[in-house]
Protein backbone atom coordinates (compact mmCIF):
# COMPACT_ATOMS: atom_id res chain seq x y z
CA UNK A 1 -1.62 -15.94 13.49
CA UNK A 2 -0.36 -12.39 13.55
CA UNK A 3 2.45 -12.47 10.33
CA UNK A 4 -0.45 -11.16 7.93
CA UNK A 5 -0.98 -7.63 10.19
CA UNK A 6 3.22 -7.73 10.82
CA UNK A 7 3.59 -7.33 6.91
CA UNK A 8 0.32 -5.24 5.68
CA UNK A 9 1.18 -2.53 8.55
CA UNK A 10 5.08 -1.71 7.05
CA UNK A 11 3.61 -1.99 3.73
CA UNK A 12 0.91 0.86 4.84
CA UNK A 13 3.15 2.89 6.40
CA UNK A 14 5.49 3.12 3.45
CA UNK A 15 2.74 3.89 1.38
CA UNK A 16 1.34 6.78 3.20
CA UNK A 17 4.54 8.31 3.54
CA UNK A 18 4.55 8.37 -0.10
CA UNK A 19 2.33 11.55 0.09
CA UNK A 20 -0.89 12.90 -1.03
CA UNK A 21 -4.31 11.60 0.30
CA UNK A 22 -3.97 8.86 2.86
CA UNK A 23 -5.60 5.47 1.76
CA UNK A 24 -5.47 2.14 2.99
CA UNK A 25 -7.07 -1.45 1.99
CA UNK A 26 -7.15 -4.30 4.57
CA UNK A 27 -7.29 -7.98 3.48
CA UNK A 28 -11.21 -7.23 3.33
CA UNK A 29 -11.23 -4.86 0.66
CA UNK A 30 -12.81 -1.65 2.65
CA UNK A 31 -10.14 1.43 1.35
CA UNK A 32 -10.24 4.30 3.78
CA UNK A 33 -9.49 7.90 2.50
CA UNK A 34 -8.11 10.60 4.69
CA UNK A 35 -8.06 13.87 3.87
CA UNK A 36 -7.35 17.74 5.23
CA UNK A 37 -6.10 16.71 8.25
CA UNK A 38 -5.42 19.36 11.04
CA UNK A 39 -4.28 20.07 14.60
CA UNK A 40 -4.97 23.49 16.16
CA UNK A 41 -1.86 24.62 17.67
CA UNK A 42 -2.61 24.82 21.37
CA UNK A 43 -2.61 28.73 23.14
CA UNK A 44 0.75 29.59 24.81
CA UNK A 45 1.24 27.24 28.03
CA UNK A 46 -1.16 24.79 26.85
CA UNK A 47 -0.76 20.90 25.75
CA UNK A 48 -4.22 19.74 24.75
CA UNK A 49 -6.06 20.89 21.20
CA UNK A 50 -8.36 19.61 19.22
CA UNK A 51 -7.81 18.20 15.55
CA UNK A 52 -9.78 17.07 12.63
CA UNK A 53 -9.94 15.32 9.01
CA UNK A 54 -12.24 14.41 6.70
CA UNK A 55 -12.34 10.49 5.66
CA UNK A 56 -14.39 8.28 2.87
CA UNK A 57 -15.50 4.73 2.47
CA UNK A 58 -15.15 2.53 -0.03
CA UNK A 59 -16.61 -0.99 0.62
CA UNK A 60 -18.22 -2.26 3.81
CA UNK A 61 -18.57 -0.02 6.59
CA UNK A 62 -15.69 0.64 9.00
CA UNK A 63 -15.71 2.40 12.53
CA UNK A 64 -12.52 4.72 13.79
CA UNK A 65 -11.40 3.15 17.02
CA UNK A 66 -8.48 5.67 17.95
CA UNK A 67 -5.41 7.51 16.74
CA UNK A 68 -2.12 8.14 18.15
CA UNK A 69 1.11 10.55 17.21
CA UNK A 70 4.53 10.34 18.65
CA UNK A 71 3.82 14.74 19.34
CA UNK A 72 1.34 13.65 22.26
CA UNK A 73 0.61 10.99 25.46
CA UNK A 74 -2.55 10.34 24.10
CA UNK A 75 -5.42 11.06 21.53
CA UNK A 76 -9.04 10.53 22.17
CA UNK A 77 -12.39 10.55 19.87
CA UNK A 78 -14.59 13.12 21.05
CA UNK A 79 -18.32 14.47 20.27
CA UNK A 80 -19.15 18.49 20.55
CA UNK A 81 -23.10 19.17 21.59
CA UNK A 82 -24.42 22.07 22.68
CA UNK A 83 -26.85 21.40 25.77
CA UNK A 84 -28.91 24.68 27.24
CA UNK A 85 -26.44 27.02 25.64
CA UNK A 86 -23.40 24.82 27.47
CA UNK A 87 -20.53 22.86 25.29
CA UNK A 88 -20.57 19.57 26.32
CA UNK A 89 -17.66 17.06 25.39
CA UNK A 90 -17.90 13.63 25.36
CA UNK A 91 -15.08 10.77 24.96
CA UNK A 92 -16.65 8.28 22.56
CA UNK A 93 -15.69 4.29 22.06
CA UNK A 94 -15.97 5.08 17.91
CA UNK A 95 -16.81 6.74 14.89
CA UNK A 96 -18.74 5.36 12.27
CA UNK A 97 -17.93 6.21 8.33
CA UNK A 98 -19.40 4.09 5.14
CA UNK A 99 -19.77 5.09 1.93
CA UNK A 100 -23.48 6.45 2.44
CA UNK A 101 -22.11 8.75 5.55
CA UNK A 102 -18.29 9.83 5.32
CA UNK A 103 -16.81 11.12 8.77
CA UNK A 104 -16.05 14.93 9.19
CA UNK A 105 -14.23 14.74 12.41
CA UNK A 106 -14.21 19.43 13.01
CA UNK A 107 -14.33 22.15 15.02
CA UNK A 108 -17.81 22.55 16.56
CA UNK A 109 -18.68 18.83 16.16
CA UNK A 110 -17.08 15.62 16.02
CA UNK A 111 -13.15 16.05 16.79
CA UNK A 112 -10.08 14.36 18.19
CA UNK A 113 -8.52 16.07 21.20
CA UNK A 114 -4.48 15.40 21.73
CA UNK A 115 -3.64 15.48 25.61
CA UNK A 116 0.20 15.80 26.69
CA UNK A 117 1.22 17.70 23.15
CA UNK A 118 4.67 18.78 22.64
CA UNK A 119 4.99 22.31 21.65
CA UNK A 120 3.70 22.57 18.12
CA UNK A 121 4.40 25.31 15.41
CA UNK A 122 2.06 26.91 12.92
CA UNK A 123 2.77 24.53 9.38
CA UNK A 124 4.34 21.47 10.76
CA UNK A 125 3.34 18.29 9.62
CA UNK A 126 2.46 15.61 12.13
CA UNK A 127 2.01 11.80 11.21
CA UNK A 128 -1.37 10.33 13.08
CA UNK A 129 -1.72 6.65 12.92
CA UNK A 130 -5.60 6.08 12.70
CA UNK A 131 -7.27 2.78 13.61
CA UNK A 132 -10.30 1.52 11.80
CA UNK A 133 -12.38 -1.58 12.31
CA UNK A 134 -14.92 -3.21 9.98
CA UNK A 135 -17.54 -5.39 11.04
CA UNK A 136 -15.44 -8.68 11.45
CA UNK A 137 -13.26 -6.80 13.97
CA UNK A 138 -9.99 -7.18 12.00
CA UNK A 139 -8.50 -3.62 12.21
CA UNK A 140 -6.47 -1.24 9.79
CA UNK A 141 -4.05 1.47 10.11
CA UNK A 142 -4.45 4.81 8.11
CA UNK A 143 -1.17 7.07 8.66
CA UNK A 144 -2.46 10.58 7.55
CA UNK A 145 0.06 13.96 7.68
CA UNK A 146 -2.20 16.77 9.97
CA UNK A 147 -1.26 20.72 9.71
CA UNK A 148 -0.90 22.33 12.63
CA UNK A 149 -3.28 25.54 11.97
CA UNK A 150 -4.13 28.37 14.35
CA UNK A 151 -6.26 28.45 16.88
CA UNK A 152 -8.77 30.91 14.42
CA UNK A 153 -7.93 29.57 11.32
């Protein structure tokens, strides 16, 4: 029966817009902590970027499954390695983040990249829903507020 995730996700939502760090708690107890969020505004012409955030555990273990905004077509998890001198990126099913190993999703490493952005200024705010999972597969929504930052900043 879906009523239980129809109610929790308004009730989330509300609460996040509330301000200050982003934290959620799903039936199971695991609270997720978002923090320092960012997008890097895109050069001039462009409509992908990268973006990143910092998020805590506590309880049982949960993975990141995705993230969506309403400023792009799509938002994927992505992993940064350097191979022979050569970036290589690579889309990635997950991310996982406990309370032994909090996630650092950043420039240079781990990062989401946005695909199909609409034009973005320096300062805005933008709303990304993140989706966790914990190990029984029963999911959670996280809506953090991201900065869009320059490209060197």
């Amino acid at each position: 029966m879906r009523i239980l995730p129809t109610l929790i996700l308004p009730a989330i939502l509300l609460l996040a817009a509330c301000g200050g760090a982003e934290t959620a708690a799903p039936a199971g107890g695991s609270i997720a902590d978002v923090r320092d969020a960012y997008i890097v505004q895109p050069p001039e012409g462009r409509d992908i970027t990268g973006g990143g955030m910092h998020v805590t555990v506590q309880g049982a273990s949960l993975t990141l499954i995705g993230a969506t905004t309403e400023i792009a077509d799509h938002v994927e998890l992505h992993t940064m390695s350097m191979d022979d001198g050569v970036m290589q990126m690579r889309k990635v099913e997950g991310f996982p983040v406990s309370a032994d190993a909090p996630l650092s999703l950043e420039r240079g490493g781990n990062h989401l990249m946005f695909y199909g952005l609409q034009p973005l200024e320096i300062g805005d705010e933008i709303d990304i829903v993140l989706t966790f999972v914990d190990e029984d597969g029963a999911e959670q929504h996280v809506v953090t507020k991201a900065e869009v930052v320059p490209i060197g900043g």
